[in-house]
C-alpha atoms as a PDB file:
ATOM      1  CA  UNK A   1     -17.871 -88.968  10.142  1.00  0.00           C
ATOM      2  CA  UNK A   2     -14.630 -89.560   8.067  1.00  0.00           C
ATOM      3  CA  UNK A   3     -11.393 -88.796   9.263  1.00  0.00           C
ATOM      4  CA  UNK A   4     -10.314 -85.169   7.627  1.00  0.00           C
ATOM      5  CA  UNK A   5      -6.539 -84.510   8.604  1.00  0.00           C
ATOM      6  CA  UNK A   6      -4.146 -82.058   6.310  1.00  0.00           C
ATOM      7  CA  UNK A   7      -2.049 -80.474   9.031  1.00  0.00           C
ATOM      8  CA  UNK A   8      -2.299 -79.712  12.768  1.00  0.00           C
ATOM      9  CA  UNK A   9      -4.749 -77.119  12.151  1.00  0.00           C
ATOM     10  CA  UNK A  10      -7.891 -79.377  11.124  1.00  0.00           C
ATOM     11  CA  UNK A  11      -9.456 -81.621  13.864  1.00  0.00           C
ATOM     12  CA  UNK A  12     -10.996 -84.138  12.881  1.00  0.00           C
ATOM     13  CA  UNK A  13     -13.789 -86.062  14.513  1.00  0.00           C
ATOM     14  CA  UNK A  14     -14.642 -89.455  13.670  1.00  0.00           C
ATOM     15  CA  UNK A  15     -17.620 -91.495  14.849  1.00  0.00           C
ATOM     16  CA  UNK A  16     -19.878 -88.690  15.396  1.00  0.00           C
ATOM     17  CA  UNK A  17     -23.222 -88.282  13.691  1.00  0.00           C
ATOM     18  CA  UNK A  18     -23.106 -85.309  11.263  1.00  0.00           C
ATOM     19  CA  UNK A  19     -25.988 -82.937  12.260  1.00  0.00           C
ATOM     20  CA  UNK A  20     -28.574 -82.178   9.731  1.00  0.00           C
ATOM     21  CA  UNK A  21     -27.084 -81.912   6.190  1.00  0.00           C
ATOM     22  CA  UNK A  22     -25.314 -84.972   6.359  1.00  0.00           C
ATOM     23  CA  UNK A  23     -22.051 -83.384   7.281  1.00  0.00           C
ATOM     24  CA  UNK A  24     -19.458 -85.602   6.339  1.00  0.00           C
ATOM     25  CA  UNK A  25     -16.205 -83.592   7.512  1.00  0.00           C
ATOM     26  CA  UNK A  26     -15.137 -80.769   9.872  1.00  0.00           C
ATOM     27  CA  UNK A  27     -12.546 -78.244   9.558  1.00  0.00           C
ATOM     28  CA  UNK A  28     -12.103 -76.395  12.553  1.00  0.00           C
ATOM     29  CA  UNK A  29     -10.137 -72.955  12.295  1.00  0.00           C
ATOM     30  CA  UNK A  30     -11.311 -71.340  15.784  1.00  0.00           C
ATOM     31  CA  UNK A  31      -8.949 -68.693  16.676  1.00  0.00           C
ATOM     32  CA  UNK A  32      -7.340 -68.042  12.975  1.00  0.00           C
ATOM     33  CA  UNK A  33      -7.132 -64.821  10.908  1.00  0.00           C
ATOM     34  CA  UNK A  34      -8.146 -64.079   7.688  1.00  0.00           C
ATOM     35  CA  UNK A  35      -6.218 -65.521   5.074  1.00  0.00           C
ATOM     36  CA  UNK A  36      -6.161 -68.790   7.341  1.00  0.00           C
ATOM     37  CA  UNK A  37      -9.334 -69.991   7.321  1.00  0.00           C
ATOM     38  CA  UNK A  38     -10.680 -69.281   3.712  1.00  0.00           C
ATOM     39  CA  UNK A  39      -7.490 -70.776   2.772  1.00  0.00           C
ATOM     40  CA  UNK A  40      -7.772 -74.090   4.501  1.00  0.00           C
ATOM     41  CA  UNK A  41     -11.201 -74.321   3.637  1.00  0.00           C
ATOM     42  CA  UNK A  42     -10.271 -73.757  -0.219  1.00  0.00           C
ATOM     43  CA  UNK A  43      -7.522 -76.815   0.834  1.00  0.00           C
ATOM     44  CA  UNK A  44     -10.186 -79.036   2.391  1.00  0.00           C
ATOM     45  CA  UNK A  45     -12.632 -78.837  -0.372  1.00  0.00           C
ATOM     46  CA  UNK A  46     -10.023 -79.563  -3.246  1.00  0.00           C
ATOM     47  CA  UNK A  47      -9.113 -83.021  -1.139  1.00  0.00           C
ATOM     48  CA  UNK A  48     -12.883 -84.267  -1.017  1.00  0.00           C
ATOM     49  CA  UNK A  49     -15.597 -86.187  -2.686  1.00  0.00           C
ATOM     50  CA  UNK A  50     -18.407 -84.676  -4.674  1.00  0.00           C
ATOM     51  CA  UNK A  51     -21.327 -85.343  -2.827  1.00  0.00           C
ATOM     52  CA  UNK A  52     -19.488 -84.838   0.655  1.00  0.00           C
ATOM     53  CA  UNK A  53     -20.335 -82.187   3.075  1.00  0.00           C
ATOM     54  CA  UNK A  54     -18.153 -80.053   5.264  1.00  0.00           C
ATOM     55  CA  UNK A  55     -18.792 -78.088   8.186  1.00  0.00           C
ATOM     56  CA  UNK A  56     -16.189 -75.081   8.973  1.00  0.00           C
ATOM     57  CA  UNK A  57     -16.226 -73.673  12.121  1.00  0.00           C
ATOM     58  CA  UNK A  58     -14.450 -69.574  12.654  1.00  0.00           C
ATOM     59  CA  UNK A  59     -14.427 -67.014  14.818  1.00  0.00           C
ATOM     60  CA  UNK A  60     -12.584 -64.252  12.118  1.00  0.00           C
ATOM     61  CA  UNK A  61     -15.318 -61.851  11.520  1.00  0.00           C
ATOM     62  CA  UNK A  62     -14.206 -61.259   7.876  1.00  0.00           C
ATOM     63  CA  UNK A  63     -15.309 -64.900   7.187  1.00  0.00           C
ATOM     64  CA  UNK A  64     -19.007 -63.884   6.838  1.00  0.00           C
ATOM     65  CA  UNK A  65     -18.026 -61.954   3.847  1.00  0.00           C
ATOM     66  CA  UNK A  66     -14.788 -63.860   2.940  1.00  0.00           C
ATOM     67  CA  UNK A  67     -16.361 -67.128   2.789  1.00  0.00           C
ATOM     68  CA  UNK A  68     -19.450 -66.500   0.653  1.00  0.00           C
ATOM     69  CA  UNK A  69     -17.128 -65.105  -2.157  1.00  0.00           C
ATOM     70  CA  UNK A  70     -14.816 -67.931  -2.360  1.00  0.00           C
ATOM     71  CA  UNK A  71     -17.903 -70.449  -2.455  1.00  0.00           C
ATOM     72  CA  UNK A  72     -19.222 -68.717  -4.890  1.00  0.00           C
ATOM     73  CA  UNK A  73     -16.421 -68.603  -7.272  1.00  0.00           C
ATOM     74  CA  UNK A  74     -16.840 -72.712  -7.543  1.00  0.00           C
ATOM     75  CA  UNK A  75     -18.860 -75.399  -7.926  1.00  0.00           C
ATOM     76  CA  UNK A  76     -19.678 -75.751  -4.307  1.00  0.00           C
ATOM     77  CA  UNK A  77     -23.042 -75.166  -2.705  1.00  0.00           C
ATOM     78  CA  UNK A  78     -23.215 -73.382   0.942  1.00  0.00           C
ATOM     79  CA  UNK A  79     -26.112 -74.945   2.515  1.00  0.00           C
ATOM     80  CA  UNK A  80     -26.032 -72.911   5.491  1.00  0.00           C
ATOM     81  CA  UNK A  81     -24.356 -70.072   7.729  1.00  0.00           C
ATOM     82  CA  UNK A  82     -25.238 -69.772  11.214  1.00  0.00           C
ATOM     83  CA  UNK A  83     -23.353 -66.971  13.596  1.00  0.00           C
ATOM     84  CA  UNK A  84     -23.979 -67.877  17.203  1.00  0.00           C
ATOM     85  CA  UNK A  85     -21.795 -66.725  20.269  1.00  0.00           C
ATOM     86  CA  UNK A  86     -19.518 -65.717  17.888  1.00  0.00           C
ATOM     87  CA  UNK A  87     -18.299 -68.950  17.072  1.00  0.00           C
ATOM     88  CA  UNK A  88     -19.192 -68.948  12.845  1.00  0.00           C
ATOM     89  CA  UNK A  89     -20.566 -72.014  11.335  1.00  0.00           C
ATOM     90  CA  UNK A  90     -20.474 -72.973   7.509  1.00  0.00           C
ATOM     91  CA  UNK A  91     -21.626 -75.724   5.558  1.00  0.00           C
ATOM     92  CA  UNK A  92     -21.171 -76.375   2.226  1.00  0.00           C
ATOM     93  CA  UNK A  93     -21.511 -79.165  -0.116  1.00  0.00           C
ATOM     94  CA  UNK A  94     -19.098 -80.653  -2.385  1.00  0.00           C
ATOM     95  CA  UNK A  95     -19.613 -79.789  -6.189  1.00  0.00           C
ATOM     96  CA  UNK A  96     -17.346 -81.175  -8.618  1.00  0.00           C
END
């Protein structure tokens, strides 16, 4: 996994095997409100590759409809939500 690091907020985690997808970065905004983590997200994907694949990781309830909307104003694919323990999981694939 490559090293994804705009600010304090993003963890990034390098040497790990992206699970299914081919997840090639992580953005991790556990324990931020809406506008924070649709906004770092929208951050994260204009700084990578087309082709790459990132995983986001919430806990904001409004991301389930939040997120969705601003994939779906781009490019970008989103390969996959998952809500579990109410940790929220996105994936979505780089479009340029």
């Amino acid at each position: 996994m490559h090293v994804f690091k705009t600010d304090t907020i993003l963890r990034s985690i390098m040497g790990e095997a992206g699970e299914g997808h081919g997840i090639t970065h992580r953005l991790d905004v556990l324990g931020f409100n809406c506008p924070v983590p649709v906004a770092k997200t929208r951050e994260a994907l204009e700084e990578l590759a087309n082709g790459n694949v990132l995983e986001v990781l919430a806990d904001d309830p409004e991301t389930l409809q939040d997120m969705p909307l601003l994939i779906g104003r781009g490019p970008h694919a989103l390969l996959e939500v998952n809500k579990e323990e109410g940790e929220i999981r996105f994936v979505i694939e780089v479009k340029a």
